[in-house]
C-alpha atoms as a PDB file:
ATOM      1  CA  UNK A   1       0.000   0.000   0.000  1.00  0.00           C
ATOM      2  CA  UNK A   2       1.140   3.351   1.074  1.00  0.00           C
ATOM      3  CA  UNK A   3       4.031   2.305   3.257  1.00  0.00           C
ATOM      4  CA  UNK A   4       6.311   1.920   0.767  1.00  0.00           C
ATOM      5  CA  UNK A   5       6.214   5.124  -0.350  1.00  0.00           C
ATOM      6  CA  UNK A   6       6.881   6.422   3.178  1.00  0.00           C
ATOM      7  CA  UNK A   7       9.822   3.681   3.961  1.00  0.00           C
ATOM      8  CA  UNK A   8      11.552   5.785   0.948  1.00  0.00           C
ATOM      9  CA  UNK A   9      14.361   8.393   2.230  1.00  0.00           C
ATOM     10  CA  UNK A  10      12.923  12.357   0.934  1.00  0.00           C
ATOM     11  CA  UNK A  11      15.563  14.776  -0.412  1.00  0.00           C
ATOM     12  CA  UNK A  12      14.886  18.182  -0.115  1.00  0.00           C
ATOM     13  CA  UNK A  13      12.844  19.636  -3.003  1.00  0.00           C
ATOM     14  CA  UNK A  14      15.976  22.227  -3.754  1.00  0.00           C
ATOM     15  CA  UNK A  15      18.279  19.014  -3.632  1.00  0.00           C
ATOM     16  CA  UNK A  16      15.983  16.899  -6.007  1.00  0.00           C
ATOM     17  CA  UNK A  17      15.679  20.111  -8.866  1.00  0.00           C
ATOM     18  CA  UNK A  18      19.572  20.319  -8.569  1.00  0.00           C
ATOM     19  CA  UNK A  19      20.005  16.386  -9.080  1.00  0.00           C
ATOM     20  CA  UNK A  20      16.868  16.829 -11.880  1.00  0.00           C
ATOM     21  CA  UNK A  21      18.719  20.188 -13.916  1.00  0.00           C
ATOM     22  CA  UNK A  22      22.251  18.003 -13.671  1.00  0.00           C
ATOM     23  CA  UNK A  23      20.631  15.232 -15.334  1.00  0.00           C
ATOM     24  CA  UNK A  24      18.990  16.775 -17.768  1.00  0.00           C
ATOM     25  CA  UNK A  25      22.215  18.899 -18.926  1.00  0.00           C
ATOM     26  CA  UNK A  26      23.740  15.572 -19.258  1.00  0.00           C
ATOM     27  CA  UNK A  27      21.024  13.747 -21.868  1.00  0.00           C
ATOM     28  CA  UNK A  28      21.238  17.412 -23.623  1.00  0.00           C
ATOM     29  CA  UNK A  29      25.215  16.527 -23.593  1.00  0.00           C
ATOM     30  CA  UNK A  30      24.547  13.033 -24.630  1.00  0.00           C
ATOM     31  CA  UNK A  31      21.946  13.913 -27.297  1.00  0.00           C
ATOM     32  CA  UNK A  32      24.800  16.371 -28.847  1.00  0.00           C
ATOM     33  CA  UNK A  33      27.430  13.396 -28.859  1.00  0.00           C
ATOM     34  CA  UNK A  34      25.186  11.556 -30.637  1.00  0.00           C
ATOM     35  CA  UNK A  35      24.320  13.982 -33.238  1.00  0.00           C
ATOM     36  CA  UNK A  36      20.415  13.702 -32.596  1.00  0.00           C
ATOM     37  CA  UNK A  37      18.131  16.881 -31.232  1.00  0.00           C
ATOM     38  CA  UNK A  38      15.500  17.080 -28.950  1.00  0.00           C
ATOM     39  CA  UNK A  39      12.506  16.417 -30.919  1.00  0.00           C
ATOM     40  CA  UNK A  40      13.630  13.378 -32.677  1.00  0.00           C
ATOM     41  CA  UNK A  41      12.646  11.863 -29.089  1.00  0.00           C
ATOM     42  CA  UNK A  42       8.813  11.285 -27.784  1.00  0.00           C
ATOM     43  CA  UNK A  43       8.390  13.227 -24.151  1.00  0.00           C
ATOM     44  CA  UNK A  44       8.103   9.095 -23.041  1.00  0.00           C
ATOM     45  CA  UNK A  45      11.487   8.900 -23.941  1.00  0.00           C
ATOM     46  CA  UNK A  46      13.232  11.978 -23.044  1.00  0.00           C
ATOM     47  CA  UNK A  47      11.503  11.182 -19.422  1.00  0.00           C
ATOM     48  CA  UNK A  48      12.748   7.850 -19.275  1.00  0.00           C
ATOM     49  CA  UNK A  49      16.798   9.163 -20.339  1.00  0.00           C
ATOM     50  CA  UNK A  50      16.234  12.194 -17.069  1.00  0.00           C
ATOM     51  CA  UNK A  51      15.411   9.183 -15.012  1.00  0.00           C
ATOM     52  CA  UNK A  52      18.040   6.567 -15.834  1.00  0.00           C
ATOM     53  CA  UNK A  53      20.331   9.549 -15.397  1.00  0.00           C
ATOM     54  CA  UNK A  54      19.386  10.365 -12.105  1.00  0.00           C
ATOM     55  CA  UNK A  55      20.072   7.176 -11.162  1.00  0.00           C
ATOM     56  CA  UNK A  56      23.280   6.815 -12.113  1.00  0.00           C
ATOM     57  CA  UNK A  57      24.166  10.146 -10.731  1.00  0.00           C
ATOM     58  CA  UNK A  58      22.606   8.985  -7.260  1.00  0.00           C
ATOM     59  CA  UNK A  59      24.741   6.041  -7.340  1.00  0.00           C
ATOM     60  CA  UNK A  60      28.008   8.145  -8.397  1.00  0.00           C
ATOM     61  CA  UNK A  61      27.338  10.477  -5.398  1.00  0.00           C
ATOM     62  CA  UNK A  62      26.815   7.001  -2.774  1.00  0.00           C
ATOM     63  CA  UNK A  63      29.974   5.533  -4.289  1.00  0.00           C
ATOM     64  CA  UNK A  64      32.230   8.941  -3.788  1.00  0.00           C
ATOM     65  CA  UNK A  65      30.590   9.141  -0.495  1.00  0.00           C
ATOM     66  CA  UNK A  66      31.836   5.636   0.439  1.00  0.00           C
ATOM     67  CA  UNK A  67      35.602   6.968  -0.942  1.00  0.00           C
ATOM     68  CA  UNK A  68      35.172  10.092   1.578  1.00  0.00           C
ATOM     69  CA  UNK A  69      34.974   7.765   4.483  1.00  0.00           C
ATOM     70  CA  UNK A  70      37.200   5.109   3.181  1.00  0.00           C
ATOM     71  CA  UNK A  71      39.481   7.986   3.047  1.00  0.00           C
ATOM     72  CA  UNK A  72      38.834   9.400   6.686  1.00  0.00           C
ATOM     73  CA  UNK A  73      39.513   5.864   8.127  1.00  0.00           C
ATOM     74  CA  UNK A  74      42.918   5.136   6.555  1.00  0.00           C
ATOM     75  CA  UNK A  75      41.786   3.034   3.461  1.00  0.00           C
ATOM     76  CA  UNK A  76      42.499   3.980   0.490  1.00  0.00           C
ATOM     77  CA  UNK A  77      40.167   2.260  -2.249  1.00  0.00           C
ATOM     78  CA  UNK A  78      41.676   4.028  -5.492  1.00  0.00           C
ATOM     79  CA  UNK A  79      38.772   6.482  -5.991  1.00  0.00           C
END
């Protein structure tokens, strides 16, 4: 039901639009790289590229955070 939508961690709404804008500079950049423009993509898709790109910016920012404290503890992990 509902409680799985609670169990989920909230970021502030300011952090979330920063994370969103980030991502969606980076499909632009990808879009450019591969020589294709904005409205040879359905909104479906262009939604589905923001999202996947969140994601892997969300996992970039746990895995530098694990190299911070790695770091502060004496272990270095190559990051």
């Amino acid at each position: 039901m509902k409680t799985e939508e609670k169990s989920k961690l909230r970021m502030p709404r300011v952090v979330r639009q920063r994370l969103r804008d980030r991502a969606i500079a980076k499909v632009r950049q990808d879009m450019i790289h591969a020589g294709r423009d904005e409205s040879s993509y359905s909104e479906q898709e262009l939604e589905y590229l923001v999202a996947e790109k969140e994601k892997e910016i969300w996992s970039g920012i746990g895995w530098k955070g694990f190299g911070v404290a790695a770091l502060l503890l004496g272990i270095n992990i190559g990051i």
